[in-house]
N, C-alpha and C. Protein backbone atom coordinates (compact mmCIF):
# COMPACT_ATOMS: atom_id res chain seq x y z
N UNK A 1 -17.37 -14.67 -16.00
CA UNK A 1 -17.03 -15.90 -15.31
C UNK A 1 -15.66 -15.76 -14.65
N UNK A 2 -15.66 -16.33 -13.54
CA UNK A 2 -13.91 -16.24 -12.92
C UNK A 2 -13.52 -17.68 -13.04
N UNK A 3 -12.29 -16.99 -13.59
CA UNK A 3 -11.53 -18.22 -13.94
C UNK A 3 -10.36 -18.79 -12.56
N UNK A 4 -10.34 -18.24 -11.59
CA UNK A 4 -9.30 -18.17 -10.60
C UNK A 4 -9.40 -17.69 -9.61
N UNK A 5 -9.15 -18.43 -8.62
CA UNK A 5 -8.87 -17.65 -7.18
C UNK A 5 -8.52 -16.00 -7.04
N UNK A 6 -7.09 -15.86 -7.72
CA UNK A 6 -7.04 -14.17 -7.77
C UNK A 6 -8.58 -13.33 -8.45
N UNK A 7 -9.07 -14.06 -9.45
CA UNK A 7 -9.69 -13.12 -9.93
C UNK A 7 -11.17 -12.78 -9.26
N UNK A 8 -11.64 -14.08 -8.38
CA UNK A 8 -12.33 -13.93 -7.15
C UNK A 8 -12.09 -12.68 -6.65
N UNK A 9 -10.97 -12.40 -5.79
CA UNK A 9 -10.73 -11.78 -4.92
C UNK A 9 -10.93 -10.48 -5.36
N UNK A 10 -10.46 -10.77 -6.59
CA UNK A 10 -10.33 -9.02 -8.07
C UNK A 10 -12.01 -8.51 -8.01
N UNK A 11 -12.51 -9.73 -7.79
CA UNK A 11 -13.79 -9.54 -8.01
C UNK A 11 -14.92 -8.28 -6.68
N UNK A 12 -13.81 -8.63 -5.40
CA UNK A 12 -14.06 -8.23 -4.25
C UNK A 12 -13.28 -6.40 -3.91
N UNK A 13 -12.62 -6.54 -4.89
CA UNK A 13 -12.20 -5.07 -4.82
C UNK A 13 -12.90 -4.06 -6.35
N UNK A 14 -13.58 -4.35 -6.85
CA UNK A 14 -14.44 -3.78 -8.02
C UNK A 14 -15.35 -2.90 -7.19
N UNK A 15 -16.22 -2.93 -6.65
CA UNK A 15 -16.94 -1.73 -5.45
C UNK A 15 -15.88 -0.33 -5.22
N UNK A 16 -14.68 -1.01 -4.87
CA UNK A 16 -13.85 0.31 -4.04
C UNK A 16 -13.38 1.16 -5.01
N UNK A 17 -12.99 -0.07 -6.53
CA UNK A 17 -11.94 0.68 -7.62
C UNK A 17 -13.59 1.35 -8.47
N UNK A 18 -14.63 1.04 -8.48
CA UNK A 18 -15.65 1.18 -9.43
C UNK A 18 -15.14 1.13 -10.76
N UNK A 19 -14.55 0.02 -10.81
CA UNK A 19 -14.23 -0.40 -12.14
C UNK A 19 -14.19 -1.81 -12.26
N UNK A 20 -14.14 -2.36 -13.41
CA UNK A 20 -14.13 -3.76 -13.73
C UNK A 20 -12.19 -4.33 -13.73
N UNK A 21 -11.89 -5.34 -12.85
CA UNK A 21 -10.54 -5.40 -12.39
C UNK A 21 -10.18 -6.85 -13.05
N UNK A 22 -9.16 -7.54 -13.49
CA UNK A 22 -9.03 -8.55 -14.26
C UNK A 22 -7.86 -9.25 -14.25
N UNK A 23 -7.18 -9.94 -14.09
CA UNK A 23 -5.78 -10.78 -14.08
C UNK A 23 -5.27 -10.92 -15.28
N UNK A 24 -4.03 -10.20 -15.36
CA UNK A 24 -3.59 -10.47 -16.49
C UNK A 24 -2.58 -11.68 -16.98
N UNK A 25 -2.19 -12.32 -17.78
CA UNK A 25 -1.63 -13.69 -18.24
C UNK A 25 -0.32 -14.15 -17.03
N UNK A 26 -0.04 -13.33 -16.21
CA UNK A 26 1.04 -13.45 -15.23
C UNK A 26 -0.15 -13.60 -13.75
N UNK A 27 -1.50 -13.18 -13.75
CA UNK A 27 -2.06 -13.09 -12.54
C UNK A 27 -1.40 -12.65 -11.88
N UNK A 28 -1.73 -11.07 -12.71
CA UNK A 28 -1.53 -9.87 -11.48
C UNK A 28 -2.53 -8.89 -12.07
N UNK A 29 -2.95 -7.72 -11.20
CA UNK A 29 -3.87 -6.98 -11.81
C UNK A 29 -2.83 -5.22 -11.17
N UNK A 30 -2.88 -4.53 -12.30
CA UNK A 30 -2.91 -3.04 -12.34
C UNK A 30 -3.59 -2.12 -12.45
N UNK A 31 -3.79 -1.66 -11.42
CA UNK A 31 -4.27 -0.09 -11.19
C UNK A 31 -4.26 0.75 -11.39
N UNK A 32 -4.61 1.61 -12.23
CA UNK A 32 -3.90 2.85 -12.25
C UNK A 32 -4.80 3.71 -11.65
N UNK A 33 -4.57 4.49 -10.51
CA UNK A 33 -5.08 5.37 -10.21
C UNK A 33 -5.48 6.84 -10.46
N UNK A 34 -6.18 7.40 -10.33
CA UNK A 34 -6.26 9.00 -10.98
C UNK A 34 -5.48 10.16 -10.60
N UNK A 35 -4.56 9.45 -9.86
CA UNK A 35 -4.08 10.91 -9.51
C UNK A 35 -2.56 10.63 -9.19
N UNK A 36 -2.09 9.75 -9.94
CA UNK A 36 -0.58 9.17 -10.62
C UNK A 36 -0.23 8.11 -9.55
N UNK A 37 -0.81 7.47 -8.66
CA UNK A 37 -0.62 6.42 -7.98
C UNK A 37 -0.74 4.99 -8.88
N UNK A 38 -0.30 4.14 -9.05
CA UNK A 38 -0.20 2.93 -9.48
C UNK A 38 -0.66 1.62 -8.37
N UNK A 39 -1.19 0.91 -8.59
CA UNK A 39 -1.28 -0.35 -7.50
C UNK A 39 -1.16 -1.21 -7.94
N UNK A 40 -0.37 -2.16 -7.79
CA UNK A 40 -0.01 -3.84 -8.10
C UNK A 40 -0.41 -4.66 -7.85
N UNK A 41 -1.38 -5.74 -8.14
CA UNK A 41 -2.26 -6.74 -7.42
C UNK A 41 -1.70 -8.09 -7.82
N UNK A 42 -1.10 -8.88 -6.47
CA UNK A 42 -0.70 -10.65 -6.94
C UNK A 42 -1.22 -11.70 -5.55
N UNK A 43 -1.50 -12.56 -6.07
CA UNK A 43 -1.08 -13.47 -4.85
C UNK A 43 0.41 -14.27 -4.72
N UNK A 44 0.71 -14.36 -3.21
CA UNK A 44 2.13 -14.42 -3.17
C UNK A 44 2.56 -16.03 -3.44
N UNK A 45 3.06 -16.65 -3.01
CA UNK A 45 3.18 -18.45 -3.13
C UNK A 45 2.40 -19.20 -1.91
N UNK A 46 2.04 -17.74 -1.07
CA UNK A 46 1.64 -18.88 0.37
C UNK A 46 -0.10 -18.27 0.25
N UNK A 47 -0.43 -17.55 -0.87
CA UNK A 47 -1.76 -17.39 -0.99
C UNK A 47 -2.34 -16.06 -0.30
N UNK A 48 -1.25 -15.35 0.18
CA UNK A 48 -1.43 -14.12 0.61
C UNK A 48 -1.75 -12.81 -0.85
N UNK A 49 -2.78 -12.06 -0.48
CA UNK A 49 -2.65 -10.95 -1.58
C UNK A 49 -1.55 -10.26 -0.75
N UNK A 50 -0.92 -9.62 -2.20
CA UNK A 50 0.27 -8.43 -2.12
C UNK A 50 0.08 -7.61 -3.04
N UNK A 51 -0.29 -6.19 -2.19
CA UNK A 51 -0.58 -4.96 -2.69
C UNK A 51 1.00 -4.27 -2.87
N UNK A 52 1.12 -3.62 -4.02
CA UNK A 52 2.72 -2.81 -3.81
C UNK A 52 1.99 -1.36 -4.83
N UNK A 53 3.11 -0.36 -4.06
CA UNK A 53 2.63 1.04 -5.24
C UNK A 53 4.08 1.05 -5.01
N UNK A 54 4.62 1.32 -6.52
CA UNK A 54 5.78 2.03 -6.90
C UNK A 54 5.77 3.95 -6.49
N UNK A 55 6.97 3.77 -5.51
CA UNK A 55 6.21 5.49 -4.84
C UNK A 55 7.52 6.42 -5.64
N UNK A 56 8.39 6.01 -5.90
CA UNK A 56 9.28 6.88 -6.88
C UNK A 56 11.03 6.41 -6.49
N UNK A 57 11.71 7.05 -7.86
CA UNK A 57 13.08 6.42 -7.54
C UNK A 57 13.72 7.35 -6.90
N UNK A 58 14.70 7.18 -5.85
CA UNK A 58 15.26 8.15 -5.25
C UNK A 58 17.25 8.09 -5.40
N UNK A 59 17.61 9.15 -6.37
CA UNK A 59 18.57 9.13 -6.67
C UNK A 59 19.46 9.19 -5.68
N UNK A 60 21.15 8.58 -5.95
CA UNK A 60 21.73 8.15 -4.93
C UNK A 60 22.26 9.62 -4.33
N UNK A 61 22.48 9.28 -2.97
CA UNK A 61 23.46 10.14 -2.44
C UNK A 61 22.53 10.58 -0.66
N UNK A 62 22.51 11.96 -0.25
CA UNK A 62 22.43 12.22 1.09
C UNK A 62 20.59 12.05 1.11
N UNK A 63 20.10 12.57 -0.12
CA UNK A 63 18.49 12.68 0.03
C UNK A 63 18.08 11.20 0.13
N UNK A 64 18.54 10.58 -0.63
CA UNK A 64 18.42 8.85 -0.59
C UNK A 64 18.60 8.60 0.75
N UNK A 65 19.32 8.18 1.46
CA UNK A 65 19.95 8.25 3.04
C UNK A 65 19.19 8.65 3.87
N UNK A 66 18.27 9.78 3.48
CA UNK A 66 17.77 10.40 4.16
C UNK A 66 16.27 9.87 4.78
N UNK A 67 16.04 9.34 3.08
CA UNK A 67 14.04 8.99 2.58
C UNK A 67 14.07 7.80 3.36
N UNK A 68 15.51 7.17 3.32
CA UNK A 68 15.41 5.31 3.52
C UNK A 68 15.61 5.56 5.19
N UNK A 69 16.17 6.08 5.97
CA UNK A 69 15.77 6.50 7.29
C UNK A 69 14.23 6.49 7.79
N UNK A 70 13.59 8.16 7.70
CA UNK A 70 12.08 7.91 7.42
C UNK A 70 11.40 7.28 6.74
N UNK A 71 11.58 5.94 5.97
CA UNK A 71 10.57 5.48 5.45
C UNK A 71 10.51 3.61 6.29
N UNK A 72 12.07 3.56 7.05
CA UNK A 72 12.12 2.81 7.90
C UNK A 72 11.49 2.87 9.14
N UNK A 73 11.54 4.17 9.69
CA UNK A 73 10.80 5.18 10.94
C UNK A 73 9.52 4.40 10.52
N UNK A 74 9.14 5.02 9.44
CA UNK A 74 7.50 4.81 9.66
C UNK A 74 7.31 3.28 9.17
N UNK A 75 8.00 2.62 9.20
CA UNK A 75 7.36 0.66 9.12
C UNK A 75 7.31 0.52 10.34
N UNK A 76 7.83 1.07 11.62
CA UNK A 76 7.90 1.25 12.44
C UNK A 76 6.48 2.21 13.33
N UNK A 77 6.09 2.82 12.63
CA UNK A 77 4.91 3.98 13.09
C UNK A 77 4.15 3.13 13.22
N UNK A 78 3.05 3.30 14.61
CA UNK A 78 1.66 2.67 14.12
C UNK A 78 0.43 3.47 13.87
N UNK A 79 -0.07 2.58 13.03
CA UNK A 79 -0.56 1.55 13.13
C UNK A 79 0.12 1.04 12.09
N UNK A 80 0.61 -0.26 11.75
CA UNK A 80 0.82 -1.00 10.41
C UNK A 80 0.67 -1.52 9.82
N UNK A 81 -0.88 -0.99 9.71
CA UNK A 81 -1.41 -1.80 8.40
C UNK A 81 -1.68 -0.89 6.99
N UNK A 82 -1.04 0.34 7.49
CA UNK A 82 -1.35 1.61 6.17
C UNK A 82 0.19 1.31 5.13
N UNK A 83 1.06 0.13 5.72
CA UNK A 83 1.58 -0.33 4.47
C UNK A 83 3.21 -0.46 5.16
N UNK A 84 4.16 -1.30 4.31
CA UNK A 84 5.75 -1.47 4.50
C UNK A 84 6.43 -0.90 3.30
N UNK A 85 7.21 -0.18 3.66
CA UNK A 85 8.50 0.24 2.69
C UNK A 85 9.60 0.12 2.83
N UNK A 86 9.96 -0.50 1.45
CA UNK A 86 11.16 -1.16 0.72
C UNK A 86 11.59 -0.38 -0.15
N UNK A 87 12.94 -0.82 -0.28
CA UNK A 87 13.31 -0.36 -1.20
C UNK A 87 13.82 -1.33 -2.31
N UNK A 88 14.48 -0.97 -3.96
CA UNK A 88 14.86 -1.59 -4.95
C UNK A 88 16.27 -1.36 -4.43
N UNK A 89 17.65 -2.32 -4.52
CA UNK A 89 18.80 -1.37 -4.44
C UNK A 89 19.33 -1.02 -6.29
N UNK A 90 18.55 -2.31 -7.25
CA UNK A 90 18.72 -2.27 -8.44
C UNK A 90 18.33 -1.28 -9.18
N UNK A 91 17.02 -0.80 -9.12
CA UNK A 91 16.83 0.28 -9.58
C UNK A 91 16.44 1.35 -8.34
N UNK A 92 16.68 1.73 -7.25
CA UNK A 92 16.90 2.64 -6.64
C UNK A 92 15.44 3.40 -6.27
N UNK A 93 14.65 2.41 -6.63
CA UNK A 93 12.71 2.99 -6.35
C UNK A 93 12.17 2.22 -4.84
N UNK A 94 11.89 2.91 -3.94
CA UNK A 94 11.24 3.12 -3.10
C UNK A 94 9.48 2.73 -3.32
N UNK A 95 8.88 1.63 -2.52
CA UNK A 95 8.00 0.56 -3.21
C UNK A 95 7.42 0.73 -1.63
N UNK A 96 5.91 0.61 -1.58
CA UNK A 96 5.19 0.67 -0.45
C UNK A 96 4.17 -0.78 -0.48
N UNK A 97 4.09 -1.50 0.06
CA UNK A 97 3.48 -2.57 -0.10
C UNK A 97 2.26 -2.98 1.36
N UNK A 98 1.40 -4.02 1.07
CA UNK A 98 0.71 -4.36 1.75
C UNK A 98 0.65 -6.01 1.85
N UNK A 99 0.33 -6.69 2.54
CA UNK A 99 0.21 -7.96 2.58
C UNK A 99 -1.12 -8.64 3.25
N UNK A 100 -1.97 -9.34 2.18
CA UNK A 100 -3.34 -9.22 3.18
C UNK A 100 -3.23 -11.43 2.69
N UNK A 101 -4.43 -11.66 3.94
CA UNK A 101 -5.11 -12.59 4.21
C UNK A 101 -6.57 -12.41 3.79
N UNK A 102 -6.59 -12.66 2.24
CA UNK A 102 -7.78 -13.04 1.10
C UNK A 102 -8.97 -13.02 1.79
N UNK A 103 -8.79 -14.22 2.93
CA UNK A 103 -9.45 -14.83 3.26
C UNK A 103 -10.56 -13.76 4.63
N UNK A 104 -9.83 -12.60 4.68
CA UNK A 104 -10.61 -11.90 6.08
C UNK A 104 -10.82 -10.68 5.76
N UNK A 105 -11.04 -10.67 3.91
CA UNK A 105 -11.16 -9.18 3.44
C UNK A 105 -12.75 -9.33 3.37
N UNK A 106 -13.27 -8.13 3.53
CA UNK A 106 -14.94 -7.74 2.99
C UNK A 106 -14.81 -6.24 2.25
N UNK A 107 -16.40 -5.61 2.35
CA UNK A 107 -15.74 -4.44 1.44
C UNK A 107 -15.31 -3.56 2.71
N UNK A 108 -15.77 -3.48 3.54
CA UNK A 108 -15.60 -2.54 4.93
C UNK A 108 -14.15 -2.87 5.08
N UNK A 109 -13.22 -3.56 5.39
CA UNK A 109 -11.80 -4.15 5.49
C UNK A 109 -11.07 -3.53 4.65
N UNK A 110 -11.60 -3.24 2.90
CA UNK A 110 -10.93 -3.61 1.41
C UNK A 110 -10.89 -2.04 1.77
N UNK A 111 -11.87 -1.26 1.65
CA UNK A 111 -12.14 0.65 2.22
C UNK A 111 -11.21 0.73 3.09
N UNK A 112 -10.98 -0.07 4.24
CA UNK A 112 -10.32 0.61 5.69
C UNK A 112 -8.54 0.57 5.60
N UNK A 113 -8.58 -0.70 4.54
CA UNK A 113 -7.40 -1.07 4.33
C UNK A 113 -6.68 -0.03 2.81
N UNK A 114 -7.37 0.22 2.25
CA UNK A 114 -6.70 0.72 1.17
C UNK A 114 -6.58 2.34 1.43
N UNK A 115 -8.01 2.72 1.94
CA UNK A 115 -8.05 4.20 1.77
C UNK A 115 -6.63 4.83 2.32
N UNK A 116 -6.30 4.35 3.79
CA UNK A 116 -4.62 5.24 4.42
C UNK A 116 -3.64 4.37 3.53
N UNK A 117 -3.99 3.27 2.95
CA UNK A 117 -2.45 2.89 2.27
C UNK A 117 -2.42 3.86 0.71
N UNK A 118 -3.31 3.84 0.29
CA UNK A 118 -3.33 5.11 -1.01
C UNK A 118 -3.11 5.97 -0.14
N UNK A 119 -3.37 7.04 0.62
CA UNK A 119 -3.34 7.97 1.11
C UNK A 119 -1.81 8.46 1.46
N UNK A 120 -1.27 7.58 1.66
CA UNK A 120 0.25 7.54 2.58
C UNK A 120 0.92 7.18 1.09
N UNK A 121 0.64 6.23 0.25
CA UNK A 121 1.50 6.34 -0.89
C UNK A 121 1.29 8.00 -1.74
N UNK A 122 0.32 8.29 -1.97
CA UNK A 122 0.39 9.49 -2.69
C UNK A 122 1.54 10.64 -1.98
N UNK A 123 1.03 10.75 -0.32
CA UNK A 123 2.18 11.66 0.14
C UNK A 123 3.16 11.81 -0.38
N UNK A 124 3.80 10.41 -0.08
CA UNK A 124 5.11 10.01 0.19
C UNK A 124 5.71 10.12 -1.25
N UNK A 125 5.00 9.89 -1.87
CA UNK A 125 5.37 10.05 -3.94
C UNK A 125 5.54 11.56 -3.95
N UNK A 126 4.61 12.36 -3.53
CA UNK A 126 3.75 13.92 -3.58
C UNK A 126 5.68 14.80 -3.25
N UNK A 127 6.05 14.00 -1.95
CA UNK A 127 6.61 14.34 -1.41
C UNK A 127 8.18 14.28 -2.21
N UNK A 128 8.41 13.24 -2.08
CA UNK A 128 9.70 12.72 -2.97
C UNK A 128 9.81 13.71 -4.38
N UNK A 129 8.64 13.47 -5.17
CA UNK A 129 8.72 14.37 -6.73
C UNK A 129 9.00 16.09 -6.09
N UNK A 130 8.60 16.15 -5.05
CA UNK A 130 8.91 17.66 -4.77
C UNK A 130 10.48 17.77 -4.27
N UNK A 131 11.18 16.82 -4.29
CA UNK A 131 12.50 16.61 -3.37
C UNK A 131 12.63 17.03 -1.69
N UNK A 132 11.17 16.87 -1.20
CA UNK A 132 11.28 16.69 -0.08
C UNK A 132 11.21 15.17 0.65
N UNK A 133 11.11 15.44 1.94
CA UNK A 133 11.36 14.24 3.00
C UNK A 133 9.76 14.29 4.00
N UNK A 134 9.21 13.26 3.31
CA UNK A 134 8.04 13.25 3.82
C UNK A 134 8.19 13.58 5.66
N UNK A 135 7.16 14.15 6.31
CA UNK A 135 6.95 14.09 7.48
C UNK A 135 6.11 12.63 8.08
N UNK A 136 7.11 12.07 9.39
CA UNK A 136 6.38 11.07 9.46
C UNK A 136 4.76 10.42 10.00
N UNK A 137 4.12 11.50 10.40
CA UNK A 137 3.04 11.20 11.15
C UNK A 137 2.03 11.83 10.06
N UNK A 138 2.35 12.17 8.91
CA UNK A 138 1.43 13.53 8.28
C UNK A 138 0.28 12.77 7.87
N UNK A 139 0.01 11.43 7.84
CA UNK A 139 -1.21 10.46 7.44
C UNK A 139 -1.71 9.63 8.43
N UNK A 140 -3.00 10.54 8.39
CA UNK A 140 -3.34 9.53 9.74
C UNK A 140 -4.20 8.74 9.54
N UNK A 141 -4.73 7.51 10.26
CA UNK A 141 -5.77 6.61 10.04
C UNK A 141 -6.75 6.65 10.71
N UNK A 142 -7.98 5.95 9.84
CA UNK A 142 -9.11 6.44 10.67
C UNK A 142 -8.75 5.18 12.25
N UNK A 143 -9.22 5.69 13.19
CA UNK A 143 -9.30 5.15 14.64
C UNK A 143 -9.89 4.02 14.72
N UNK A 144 -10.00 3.34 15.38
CA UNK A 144 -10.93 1.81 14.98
C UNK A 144 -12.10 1.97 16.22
N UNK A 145 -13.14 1.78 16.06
CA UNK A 145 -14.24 2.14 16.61
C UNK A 145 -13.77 1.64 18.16
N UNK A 146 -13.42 0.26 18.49
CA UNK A 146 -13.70 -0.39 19.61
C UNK A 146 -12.16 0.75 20.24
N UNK A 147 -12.41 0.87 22.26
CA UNK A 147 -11.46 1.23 22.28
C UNK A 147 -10.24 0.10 22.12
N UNK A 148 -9.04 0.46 22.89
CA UNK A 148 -7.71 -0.72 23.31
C UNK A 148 -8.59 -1.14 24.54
N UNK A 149 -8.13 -2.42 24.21
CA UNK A 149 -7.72 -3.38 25.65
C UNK A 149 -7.09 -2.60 26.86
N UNK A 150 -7.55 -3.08 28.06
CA UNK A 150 -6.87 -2.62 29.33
C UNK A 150 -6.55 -1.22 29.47
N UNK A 151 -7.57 0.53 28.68
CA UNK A 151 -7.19 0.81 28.94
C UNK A 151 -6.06 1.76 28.21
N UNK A 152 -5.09 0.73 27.72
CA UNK A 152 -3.97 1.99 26.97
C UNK A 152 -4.42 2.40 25.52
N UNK A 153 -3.88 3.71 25.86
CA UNK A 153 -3.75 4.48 24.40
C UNK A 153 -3.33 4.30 23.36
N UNK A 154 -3.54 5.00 22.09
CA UNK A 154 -2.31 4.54 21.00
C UNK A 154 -1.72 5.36 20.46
């Protein structure tokens, strides 16, 4: 039985996770993924889901400086919906997030939307634990069937 709006929605991402997904006493749900990715599941105050993966802490100094550059670059990259990165300044962890409208997810959306945002968090973690500086284009998304409007490229 669902007891809640979030857990509705929890209910709508069980296909992608093939697992049974659940709200816990704070209504939020955790992920753990198989291959050391984490995913955070809440709704925000205005009813938006907010996806976040903790992508790793990046100790202070020039490499820090460095990650928070490219990881600004690419909020900037398009397309942007494969995710935004933030940072903690408190604890110094580098956090990739998503922000969706509940209301215009299906499973085709929940697939299109998660697969490059996992994809781009693992890098970027993959990357960091190795003490490198991710490359910014190295994740790409799938293309969206229809072309652009008028014409231009992307």
């Amino acid at each position: 039985m669902v007891s809640s709006q979030f857990e509705s929605i929890l209910k709508d991402f069980e296909p992608f996770f093939k697992c049974r997904l659940q709200a816990d006493q704070n209504e939020s749900c955790l992920v753990r993924m198989g291959h050391g990715i984490s995913l955070q599941m809440e709704l925000n105050r205005y009813g938006f889901l907010l996806i976040g993966c903790r992508i790793g802490e990046l100790p202070r100094g020039r490499f820090q400086d460095d990650v928070i550059k490219e990881a600004l670059k690419a909020n900037e990259f398009y397309p942007p919906f494969t995710g935004i990165f933030g940072i903690s300044r408190k604890s110094n962890n580098l956090f990739l997030y998503l922000l969706v409208d509940p209301l215009k997810l299906d499973q085709d959306k929940i697939s299109n939307l998660l697969n490059p945002f996992i994809a781009k968090a693992k890098l970027w973690s993959d990357s960091i634990n190795q003490g490198n500086i991710p490359a910014l284009g190295a994740v790409t998304s799938p293309q969206p069937a229809v072309a652009p409007p008028f014409g231009f490229s992307r």
